[in-house]
N, C-alpha and C. Protein backbone atom coordinates (compact mmCIF):
# COMPACT_ATOMS: atom_id res chain seq x y z
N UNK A 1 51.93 1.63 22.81
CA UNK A 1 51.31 0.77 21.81
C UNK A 1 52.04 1.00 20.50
N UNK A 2 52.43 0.17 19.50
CA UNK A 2 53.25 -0.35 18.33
C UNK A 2 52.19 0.50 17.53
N UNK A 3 52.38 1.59 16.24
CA UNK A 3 51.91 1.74 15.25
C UNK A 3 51.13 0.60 14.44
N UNK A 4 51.01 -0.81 14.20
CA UNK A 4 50.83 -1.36 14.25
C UNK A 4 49.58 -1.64 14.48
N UNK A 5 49.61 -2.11 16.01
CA UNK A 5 48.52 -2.07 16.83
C UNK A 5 47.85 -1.24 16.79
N UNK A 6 48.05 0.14 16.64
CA UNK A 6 46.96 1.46 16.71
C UNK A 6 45.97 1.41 15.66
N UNK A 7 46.96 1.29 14.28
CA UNK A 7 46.66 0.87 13.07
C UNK A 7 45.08 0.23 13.39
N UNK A 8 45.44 -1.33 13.98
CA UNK A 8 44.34 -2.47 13.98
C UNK A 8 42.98 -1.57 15.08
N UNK A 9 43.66 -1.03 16.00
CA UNK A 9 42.52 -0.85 16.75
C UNK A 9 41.57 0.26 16.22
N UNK A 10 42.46 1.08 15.85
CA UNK A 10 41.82 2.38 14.83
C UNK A 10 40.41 1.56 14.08
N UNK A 11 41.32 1.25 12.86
CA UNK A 11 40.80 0.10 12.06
C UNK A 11 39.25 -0.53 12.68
N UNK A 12 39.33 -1.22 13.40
CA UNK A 12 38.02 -1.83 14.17
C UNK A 12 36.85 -0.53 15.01
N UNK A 13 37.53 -0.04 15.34
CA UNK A 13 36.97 1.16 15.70
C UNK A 13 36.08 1.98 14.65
N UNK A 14 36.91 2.40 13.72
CA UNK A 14 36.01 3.06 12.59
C UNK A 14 35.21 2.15 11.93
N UNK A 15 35.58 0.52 12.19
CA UNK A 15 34.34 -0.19 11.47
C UNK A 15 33.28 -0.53 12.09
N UNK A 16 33.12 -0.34 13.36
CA UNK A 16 32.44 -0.31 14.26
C UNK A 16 31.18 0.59 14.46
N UNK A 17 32.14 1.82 14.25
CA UNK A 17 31.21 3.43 14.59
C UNK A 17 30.19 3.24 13.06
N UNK A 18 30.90 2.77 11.85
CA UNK A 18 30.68 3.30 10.42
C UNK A 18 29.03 3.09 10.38
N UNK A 19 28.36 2.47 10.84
CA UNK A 19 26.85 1.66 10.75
C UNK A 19 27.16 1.13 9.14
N UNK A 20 27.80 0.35 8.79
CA UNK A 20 28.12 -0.72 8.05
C UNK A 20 27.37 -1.78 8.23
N UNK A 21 26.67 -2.56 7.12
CA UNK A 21 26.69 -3.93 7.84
C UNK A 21 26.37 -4.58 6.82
N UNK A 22 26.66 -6.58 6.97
CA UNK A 22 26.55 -7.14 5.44
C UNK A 22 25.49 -8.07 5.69
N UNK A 23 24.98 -8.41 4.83
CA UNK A 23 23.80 -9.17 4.55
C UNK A 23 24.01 -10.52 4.14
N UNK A 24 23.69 -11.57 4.82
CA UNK A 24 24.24 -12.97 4.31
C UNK A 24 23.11 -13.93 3.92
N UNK A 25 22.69 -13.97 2.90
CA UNK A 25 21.87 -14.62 2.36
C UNK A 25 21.84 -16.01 3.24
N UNK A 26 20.75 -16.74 3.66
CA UNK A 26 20.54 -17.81 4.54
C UNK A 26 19.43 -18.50 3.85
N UNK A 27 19.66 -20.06 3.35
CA UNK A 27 18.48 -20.77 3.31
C UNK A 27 17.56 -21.26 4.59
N UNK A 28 16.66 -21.29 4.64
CA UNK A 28 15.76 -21.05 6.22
C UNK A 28 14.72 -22.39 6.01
N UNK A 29 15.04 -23.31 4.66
CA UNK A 29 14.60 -24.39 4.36
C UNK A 29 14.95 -25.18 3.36
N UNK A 30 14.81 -26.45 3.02
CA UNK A 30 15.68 -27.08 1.80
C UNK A 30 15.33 -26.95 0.87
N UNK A 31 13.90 -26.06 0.48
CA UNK A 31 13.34 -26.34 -1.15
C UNK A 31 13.96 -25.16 -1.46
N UNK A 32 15.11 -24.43 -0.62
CA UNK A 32 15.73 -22.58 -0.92
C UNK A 32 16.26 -23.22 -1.81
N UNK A 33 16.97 -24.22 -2.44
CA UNK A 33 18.34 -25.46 -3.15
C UNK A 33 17.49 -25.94 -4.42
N UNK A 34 18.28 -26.03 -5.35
CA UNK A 34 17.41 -26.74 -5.95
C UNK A 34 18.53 -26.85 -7.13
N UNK A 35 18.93 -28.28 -7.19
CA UNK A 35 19.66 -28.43 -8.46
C UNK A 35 21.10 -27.58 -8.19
N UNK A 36 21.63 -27.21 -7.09
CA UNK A 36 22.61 -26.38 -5.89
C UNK A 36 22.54 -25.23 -6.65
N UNK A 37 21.07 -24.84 -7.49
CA UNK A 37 21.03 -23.09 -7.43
C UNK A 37 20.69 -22.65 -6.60
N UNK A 38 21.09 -21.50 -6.56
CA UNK A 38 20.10 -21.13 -5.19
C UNK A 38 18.71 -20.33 -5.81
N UNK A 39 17.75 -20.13 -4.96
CA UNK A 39 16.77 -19.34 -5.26
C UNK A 39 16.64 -18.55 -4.38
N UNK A 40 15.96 -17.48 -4.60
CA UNK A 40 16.11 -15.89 -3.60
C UNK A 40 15.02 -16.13 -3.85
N UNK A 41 14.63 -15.86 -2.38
CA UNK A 41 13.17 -15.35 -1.84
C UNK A 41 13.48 -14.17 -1.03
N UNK A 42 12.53 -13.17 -1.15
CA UNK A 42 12.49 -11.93 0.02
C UNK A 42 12.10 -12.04 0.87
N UNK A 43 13.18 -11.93 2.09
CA UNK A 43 13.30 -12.01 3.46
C UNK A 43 13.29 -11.00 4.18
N UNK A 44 12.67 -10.06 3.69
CA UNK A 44 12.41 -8.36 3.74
C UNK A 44 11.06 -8.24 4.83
N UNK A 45 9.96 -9.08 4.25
CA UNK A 45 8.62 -9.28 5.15
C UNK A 45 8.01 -8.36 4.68
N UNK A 46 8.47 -7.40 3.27
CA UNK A 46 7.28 -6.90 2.41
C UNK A 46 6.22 -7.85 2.06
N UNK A 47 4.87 -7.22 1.57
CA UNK A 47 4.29 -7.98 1.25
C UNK A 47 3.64 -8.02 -0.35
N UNK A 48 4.09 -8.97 -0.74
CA UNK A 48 3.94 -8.91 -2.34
C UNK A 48 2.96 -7.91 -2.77
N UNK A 49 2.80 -7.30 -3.60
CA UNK A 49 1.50 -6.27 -3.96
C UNK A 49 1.03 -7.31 -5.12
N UNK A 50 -0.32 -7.84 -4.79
CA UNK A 50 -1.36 -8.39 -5.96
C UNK A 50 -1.85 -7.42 -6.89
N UNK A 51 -1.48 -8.46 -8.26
CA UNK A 51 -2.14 -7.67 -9.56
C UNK A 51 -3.43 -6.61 -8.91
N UNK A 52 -3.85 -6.19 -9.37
CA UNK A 52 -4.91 -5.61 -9.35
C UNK A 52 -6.38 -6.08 -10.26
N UNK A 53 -7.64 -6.28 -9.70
CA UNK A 53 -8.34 -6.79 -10.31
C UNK A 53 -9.76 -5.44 -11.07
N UNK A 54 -10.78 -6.30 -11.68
CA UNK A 54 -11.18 -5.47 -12.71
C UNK A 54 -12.39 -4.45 -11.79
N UNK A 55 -13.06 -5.76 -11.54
CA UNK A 55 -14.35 -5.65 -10.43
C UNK A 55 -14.58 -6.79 -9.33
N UNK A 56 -14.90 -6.05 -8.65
CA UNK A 56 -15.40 -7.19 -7.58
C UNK A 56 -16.78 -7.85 -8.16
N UNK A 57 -17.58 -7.04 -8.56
CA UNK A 57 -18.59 -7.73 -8.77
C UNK A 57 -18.51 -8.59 -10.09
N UNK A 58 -17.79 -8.85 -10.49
CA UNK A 58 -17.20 -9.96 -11.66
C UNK A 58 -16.98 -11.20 -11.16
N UNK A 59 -17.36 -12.47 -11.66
CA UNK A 59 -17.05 -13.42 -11.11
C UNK A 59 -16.07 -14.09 -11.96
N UNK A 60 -15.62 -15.38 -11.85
CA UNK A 60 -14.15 -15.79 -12.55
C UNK A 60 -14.66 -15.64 -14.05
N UNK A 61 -15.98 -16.24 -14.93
CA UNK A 61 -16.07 -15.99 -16.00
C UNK A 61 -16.49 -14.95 -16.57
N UNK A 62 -16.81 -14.02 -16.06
CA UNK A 62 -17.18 -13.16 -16.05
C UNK A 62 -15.58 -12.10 -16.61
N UNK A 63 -14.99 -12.24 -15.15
CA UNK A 63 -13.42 -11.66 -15.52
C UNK A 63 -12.82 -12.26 -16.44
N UNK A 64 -12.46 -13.61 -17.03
CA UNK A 64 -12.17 -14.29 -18.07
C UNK A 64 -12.65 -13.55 -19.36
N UNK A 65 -14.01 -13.29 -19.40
CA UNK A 65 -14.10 -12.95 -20.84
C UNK A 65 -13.81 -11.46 -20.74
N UNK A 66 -14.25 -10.26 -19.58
CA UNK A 66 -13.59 -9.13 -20.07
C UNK A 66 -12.12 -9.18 -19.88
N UNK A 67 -11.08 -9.55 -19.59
CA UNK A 67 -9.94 -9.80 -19.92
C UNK A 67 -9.46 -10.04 -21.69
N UNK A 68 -10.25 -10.79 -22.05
CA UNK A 68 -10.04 -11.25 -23.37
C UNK A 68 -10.68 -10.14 -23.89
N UNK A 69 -11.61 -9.49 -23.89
CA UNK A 69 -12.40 -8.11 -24.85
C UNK A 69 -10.83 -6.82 -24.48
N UNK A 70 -10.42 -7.04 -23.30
CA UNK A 70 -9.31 -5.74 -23.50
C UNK A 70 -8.13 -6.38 -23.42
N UNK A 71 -7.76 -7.59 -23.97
CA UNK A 71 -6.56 -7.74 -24.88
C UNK A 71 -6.97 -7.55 -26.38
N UNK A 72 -8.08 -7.49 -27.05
CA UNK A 72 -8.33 -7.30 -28.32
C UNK A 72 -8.80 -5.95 -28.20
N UNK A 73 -8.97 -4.83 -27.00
CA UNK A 73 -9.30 -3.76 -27.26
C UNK A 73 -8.02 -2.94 -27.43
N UNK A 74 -6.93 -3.89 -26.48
CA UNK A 74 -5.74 -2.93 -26.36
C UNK A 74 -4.42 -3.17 -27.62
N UNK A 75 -4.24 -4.38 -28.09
CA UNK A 75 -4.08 -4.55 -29.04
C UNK A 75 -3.38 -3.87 -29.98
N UNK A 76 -1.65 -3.31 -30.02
CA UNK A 76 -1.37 -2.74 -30.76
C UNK A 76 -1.36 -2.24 -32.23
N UNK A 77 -1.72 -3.68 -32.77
CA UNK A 77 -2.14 -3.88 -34.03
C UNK A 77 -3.74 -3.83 -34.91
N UNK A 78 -4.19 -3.75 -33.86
CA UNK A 78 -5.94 -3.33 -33.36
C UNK A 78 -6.45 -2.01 -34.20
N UNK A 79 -7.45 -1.93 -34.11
CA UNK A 79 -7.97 -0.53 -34.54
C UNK A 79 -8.10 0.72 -33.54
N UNK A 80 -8.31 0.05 -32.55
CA UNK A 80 -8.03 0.98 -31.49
C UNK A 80 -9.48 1.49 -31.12
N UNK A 81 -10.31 0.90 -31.42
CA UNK A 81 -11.97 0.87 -31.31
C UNK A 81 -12.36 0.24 -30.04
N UNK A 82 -13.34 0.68 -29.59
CA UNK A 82 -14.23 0.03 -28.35
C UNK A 82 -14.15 -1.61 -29.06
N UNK A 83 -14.16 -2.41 -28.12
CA UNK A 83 -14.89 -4.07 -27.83
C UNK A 83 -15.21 -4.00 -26.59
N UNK A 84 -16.49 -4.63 -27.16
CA UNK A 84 -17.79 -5.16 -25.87
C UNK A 84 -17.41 -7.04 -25.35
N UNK A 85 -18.03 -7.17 -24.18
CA UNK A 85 -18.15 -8.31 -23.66
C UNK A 85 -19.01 -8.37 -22.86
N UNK A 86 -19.96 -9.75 -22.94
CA UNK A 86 -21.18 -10.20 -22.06
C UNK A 86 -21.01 -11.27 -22.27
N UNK A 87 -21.89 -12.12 -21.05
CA UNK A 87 -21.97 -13.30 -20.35
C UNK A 87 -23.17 -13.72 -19.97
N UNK A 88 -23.81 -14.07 -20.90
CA UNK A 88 -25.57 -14.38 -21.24
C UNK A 88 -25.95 -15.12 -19.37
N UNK A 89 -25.04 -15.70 -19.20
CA UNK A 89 -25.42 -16.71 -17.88
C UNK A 89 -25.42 -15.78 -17.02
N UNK A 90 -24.36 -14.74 -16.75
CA UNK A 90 -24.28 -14.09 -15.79
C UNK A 90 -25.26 -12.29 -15.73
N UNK A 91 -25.94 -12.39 -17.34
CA UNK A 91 -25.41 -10.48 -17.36
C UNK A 91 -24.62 -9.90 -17.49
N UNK A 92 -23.58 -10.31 -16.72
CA UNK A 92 -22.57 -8.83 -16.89
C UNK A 92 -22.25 -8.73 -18.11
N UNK A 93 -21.97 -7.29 -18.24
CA UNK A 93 -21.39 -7.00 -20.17
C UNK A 93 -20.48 -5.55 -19.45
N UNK A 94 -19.67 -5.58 -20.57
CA UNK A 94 -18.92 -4.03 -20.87
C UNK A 94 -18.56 -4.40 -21.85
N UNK A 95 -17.47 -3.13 -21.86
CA UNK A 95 -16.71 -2.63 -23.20
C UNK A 95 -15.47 -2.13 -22.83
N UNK A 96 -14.60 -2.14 -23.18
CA UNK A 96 -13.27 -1.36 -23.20
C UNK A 96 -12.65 -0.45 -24.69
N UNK A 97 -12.54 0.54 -23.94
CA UNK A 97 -11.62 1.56 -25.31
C UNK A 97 -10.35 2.01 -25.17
N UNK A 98 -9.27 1.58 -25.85
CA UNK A 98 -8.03 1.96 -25.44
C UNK A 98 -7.75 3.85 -25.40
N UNK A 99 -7.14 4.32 -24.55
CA UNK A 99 -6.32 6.00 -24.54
C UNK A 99 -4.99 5.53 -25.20
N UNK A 100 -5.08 6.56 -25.75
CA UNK A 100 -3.85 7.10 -26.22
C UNK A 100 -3.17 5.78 -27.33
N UNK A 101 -2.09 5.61 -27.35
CA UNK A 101 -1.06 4.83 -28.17
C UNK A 101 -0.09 3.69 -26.84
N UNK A 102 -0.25 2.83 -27.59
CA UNK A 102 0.60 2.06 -26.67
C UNK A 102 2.29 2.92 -26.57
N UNK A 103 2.49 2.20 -25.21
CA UNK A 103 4.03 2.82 -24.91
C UNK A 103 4.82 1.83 -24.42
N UNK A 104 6.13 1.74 -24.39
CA UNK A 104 7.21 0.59 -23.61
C UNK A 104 7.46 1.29 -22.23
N UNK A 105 7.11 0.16 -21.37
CA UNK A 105 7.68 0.44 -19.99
C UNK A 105 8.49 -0.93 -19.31
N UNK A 106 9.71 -1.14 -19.34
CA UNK A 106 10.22 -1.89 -18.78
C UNK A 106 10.58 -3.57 -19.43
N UNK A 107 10.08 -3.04 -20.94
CA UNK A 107 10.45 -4.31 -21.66
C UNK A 107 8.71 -4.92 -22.34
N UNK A 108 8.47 -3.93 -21.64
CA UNK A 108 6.92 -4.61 -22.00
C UNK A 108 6.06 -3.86 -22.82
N UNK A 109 5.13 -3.57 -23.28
CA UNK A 109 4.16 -2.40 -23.89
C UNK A 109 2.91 -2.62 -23.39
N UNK A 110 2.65 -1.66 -23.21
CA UNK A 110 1.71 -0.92 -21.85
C UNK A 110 0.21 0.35 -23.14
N UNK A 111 -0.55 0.22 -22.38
CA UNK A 111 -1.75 0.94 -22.91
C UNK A 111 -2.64 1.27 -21.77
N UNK A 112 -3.30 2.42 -21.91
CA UNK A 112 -4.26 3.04 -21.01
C UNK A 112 -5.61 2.64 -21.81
N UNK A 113 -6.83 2.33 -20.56
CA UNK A 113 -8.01 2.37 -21.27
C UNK A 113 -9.34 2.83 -20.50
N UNK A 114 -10.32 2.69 -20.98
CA UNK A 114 -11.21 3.33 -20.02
C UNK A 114 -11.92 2.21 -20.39
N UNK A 115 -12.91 1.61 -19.22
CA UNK A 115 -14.28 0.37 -18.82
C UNK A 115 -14.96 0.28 -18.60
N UNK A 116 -16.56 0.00 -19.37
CA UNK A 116 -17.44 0.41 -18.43
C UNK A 116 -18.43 -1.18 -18.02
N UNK A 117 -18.45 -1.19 -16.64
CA UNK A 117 -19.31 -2.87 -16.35
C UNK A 117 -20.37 -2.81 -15.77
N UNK A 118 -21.05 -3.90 -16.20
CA UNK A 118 -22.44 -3.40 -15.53
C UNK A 118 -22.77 -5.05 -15.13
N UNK A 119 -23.08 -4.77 -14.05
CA UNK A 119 -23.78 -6.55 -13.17
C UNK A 119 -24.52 -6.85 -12.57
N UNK A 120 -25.81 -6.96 -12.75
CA UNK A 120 -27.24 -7.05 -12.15
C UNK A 120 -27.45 -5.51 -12.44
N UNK A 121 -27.51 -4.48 -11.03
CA UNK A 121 -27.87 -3.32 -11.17
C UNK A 121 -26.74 -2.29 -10.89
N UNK A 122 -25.52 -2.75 -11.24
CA UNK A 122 -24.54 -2.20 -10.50
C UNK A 122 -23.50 -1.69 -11.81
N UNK A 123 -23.97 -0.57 -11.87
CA UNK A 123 -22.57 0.14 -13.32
C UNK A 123 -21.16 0.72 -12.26
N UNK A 124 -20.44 0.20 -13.76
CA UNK A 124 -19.24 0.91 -12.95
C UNK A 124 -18.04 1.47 -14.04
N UNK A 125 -17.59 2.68 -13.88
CA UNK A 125 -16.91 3.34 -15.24
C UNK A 125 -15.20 3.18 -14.56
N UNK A 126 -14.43 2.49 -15.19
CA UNK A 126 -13.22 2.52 -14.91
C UNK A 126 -12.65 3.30 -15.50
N UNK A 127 -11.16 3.42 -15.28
CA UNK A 127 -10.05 3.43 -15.91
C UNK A 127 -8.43 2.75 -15.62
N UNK A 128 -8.02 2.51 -16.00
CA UNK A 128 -6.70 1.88 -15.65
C UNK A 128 -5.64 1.50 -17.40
N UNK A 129 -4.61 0.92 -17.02
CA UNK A 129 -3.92 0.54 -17.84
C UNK A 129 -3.51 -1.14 -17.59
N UNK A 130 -2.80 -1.64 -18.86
CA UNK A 130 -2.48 -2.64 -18.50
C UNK A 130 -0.98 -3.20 -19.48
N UNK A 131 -0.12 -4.32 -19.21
CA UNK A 131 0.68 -4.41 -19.97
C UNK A 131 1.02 -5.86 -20.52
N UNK A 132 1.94 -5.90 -21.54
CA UNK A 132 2.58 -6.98 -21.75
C UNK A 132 3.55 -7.67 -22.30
N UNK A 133 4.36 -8.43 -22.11
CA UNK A 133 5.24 -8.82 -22.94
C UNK A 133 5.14 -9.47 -24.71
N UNK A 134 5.97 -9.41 -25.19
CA UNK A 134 5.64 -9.53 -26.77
C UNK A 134 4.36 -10.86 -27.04
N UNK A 135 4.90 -11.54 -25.87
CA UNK A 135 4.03 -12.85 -26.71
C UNK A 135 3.17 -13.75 -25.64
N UNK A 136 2.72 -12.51 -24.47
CA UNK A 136 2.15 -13.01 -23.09
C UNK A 136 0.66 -12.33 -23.41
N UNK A 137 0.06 -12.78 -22.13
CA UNK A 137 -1.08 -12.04 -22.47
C UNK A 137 -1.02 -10.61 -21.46
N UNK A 138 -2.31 -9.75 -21.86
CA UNK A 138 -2.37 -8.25 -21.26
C UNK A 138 -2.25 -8.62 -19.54
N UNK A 139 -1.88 -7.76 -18.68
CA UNK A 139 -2.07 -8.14 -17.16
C UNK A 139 -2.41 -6.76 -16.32
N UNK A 140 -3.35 -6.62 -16.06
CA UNK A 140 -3.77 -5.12 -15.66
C UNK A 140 -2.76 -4.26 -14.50
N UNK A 141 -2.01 -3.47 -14.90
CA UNK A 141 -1.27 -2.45 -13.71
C UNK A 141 -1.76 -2.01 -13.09
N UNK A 142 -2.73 -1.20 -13.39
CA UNK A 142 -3.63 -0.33 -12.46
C UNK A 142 -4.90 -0.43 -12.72
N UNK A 143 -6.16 -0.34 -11.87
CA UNK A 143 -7.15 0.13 -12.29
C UNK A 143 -7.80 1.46 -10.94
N UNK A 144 -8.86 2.20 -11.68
CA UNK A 144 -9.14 3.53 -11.06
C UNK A 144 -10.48 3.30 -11.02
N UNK A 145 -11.23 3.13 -10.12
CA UNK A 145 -12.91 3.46 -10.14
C UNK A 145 -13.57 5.04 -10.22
N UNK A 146 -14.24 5.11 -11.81
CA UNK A 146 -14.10 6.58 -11.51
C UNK A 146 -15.72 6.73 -11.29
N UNK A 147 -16.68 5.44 -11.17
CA UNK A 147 -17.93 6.13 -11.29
C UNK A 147 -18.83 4.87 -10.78
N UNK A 148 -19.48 4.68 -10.06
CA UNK A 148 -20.44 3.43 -9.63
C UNK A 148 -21.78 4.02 -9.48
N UNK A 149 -22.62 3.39 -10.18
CA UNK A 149 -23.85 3.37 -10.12
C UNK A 149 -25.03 2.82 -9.96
């Protein structure tokens, strides 16, 4: 066999053994196109992780208005004081108090707080954090159930 040839077979051989391998992006439908950008979707078959929510026992207006009490609780420019929220129709009420000082994580600024909700007969003491971009609204990262009653 020609140096050459050994060369090539070598060659294929070690690319073979290497566990190498390439990834070829595939549209798998026509709306992947758009305007001939492409758009990436994950073809991984993870499964998205959903925001995280406040309470279950919250209903949409309910979550609507404490959302809005801990963007004005968290509030960098804020006092940094408890705000309350209730919902005469529903009952439910809390409050949120921000921890600590806001911080940057990832482009965004982020705050810890502690929650406490109460809905019919059902208290519940949170904690979690939440974040946001300069001119978006707050979007909760985490929350922690530390107490139901």
């Amino acid at each position: 066999m020609s140096r050459g040839a050994w060369l090539i077979v070598l060659s294929a051989t070690a690319g073979g053994l290497s566990g190498c391998s390439i990834a070829v992006p595939m549209a798998t439908e026509p709306s992947a196109m758009w305007n001939g950008a492409r758009v990436t979707t994950d073809v991984t078959g993870a499964i998205p992780k959903s925001p995280p929510k406040l309470s279950r026992a919250l209903d949409p207006e309910d979550q609507r208005r404490a959302i809005a009490a801990m963007g004005a609780a968290l509030d960098p420019q804020g006092s940094g004081a408890s705000v309350k929220w209730d919902n005469p129709q529903t009952g439910a009420k809390g409050s949120f108090t921000p921890i600590g000082q806001p911080y940057p994580l990832e482009g965004m600024i982020c705050r810890a707080f502690h929650a406490d909700i109460a809905v019919n007969e059902t208290q519940e003491s949170l904690q979690g954090a939440a974040c946001r971009e300069k001119t978006a609204e707050w979007a909760l990262t985490e929350v922690k159930l530390l107490k139901k009653g």
